[in-house]
PDB file of N, CA and C in Angstrom:
ATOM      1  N   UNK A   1     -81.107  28.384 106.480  1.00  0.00           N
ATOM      2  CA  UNK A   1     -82.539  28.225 106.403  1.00  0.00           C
ATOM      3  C   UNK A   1     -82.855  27.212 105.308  1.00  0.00           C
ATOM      4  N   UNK A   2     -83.647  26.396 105.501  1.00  0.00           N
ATOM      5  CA  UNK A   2     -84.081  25.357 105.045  1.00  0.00           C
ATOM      6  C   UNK A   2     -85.551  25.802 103.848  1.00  0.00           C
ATOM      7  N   UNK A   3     -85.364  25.505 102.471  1.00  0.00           N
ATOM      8  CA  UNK A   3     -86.386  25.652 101.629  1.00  0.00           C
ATOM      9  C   UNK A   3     -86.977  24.159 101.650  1.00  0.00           C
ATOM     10  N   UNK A   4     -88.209  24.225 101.361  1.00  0.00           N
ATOM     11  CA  UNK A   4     -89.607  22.980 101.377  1.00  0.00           C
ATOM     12  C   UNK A   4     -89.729  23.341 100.073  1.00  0.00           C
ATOM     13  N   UNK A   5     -89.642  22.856  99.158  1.00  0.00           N
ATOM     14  CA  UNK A   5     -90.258  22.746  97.713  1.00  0.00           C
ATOM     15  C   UNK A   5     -91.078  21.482  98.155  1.00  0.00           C
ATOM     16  N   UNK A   6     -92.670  22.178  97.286  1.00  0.00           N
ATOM     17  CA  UNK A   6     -93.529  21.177  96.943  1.00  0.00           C
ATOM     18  C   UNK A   6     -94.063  21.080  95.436  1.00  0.00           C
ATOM     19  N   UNK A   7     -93.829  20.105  95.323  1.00  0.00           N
ATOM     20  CA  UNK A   7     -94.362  19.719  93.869  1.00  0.00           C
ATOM     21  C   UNK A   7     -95.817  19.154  93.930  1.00  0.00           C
ATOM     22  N   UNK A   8     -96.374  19.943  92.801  1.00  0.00           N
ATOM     23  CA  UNK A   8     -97.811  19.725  92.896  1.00  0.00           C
ATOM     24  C   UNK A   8     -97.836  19.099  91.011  1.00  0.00           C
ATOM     25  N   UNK A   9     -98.335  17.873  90.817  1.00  0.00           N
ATOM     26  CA  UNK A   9     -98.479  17.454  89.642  1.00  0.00           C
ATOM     27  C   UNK A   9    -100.189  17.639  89.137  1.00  0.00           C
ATOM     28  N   UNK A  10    -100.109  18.648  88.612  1.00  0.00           N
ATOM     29  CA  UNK A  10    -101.725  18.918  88.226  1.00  0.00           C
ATOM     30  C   UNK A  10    -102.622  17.941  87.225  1.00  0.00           C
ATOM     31  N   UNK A  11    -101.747  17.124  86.455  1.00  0.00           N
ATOM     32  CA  UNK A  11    -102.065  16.058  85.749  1.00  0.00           C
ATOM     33  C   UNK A  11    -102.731  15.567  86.240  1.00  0.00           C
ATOM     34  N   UNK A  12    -102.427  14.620  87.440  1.00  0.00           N
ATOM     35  CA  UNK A  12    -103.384  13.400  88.119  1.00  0.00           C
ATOM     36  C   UNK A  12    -104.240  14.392  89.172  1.00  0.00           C
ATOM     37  N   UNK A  13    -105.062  13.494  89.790  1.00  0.00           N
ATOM     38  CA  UNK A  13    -106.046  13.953  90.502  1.00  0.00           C
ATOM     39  C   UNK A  13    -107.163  15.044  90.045  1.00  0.00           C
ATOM     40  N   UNK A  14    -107.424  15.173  91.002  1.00  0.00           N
ATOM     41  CA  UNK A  14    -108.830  15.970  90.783  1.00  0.00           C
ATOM     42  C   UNK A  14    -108.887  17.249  90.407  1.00  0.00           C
ATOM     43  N   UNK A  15    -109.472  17.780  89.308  1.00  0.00           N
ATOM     44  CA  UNK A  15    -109.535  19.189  88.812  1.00  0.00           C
ATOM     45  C   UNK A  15    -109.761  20.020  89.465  1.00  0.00           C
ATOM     46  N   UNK A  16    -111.123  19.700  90.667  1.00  0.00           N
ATOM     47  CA  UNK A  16    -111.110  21.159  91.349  1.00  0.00           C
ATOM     48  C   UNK A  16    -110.306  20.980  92.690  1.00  0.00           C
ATOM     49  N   UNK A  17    -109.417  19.906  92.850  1.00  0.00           N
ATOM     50  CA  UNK A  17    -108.814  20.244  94.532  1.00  0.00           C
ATOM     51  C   UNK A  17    -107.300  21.235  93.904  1.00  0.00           C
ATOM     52  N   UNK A  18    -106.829  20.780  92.226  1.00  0.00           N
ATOM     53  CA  UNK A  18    -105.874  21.824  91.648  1.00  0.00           C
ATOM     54  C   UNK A  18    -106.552  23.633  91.763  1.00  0.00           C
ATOM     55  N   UNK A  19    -107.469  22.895  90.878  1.00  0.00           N
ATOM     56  CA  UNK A  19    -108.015  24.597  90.600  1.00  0.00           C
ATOM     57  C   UNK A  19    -108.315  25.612  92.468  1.00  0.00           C
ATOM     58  N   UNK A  20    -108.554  24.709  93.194  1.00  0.00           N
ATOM     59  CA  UNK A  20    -108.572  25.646  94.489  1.00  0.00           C
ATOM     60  C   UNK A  20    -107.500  25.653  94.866  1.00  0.00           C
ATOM     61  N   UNK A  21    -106.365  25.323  95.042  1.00  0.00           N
ATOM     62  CA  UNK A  21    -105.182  25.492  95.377  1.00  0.00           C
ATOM     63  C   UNK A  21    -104.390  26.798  95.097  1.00  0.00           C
ATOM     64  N   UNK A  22    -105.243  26.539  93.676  1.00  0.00           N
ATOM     65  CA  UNK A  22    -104.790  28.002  93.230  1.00  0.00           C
ATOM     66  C   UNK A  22    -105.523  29.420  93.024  1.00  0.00           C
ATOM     67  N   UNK A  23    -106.724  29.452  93.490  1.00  0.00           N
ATOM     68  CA  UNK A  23    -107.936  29.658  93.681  1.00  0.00           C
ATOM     69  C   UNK A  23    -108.142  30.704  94.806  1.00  0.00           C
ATOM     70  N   UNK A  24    -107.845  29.958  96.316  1.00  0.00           N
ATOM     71  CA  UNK A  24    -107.595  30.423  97.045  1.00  0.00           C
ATOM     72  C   UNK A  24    -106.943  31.592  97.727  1.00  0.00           C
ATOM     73  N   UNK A  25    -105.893  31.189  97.412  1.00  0.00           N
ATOM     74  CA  UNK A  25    -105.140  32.701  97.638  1.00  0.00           C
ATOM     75  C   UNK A  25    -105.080  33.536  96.741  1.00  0.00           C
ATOM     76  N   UNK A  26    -105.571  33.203  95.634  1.00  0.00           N
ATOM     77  CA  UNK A  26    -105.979  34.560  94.663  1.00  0.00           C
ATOM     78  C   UNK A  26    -107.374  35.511  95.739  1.00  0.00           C
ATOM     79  N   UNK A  27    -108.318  34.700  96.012  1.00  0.00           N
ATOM     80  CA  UNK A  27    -109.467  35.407  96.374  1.00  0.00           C
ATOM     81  C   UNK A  27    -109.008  36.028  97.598  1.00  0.00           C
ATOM     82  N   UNK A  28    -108.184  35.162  98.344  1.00  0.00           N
ATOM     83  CA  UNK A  28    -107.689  35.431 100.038  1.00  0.00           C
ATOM     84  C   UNK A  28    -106.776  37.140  99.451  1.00  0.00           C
ATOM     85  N   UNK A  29    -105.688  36.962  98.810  1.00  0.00           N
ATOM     86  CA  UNK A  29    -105.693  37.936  98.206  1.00  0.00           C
ATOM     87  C   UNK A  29    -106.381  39.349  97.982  1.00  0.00           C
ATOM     88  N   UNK A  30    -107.384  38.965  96.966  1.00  0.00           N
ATOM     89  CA  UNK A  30    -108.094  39.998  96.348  1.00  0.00           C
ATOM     90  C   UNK A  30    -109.031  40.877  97.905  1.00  0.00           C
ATOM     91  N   UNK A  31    -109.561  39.801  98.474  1.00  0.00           N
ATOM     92  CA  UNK A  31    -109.957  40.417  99.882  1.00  0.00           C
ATOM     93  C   UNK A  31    -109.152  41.271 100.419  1.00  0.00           C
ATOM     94  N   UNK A  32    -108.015  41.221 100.911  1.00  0.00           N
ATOM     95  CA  UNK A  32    -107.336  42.023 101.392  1.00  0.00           C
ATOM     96  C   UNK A  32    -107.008  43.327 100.834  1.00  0.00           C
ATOM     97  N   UNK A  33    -106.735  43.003  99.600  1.00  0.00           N
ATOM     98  CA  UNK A  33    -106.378  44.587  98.738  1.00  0.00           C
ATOM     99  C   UNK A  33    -107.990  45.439  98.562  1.00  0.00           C
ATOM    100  N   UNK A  34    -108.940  44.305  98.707  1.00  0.00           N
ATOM    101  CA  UNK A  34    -110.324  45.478  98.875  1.00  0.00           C
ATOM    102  C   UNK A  34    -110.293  45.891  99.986  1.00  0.00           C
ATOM    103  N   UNK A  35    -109.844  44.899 101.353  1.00  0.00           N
ATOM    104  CA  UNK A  35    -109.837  46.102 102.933  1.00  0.00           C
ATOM    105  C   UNK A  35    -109.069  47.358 102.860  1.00  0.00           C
ATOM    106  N   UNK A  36    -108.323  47.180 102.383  1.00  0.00           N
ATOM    107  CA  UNK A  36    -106.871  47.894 102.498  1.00  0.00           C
ATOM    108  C   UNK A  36    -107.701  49.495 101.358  1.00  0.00           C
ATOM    109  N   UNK A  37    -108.170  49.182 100.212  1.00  0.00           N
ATOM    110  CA  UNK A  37    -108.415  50.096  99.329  1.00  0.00           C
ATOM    111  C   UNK A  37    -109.226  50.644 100.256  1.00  0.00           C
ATOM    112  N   UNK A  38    -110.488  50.386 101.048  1.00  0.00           N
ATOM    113  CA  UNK A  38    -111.685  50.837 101.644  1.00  0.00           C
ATOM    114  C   UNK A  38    -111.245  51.248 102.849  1.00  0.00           C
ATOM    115  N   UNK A  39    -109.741  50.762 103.733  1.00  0.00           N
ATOM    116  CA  UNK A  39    -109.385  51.491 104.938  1.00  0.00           C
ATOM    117  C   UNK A  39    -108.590  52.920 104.357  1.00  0.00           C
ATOM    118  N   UNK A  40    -108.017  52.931 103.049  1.00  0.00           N
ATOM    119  CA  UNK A  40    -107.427  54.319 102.829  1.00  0.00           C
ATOM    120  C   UNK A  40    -108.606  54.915 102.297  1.00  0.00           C
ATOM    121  N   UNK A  41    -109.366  54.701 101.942  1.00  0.00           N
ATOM    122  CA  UNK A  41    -110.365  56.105 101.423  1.00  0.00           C
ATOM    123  C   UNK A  41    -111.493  56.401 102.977  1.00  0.00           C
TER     124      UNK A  41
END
């Protein structure tokens, strides 16, 4: 099986296309663990 490393240089470019990159799947994330909390109770 083949690994894809991507390198992301946060230096250059634009602050918020970094900051959502990482952004994202925090919230995509956090959504889910609130379905999940609200389907067990």
């Amino acid at each position: 099986m083949k690994y894809i490393m991507k390198n992301r240089d946060l230096t250059v470019g634009s602050i918020t296309g970094g900051l959502w990159v990482f952004a994202v799947p925090l919230m995509l994330g956090n959504i889910m663990q609130q379905l999940y909390i609200l389907a067990d109770t």
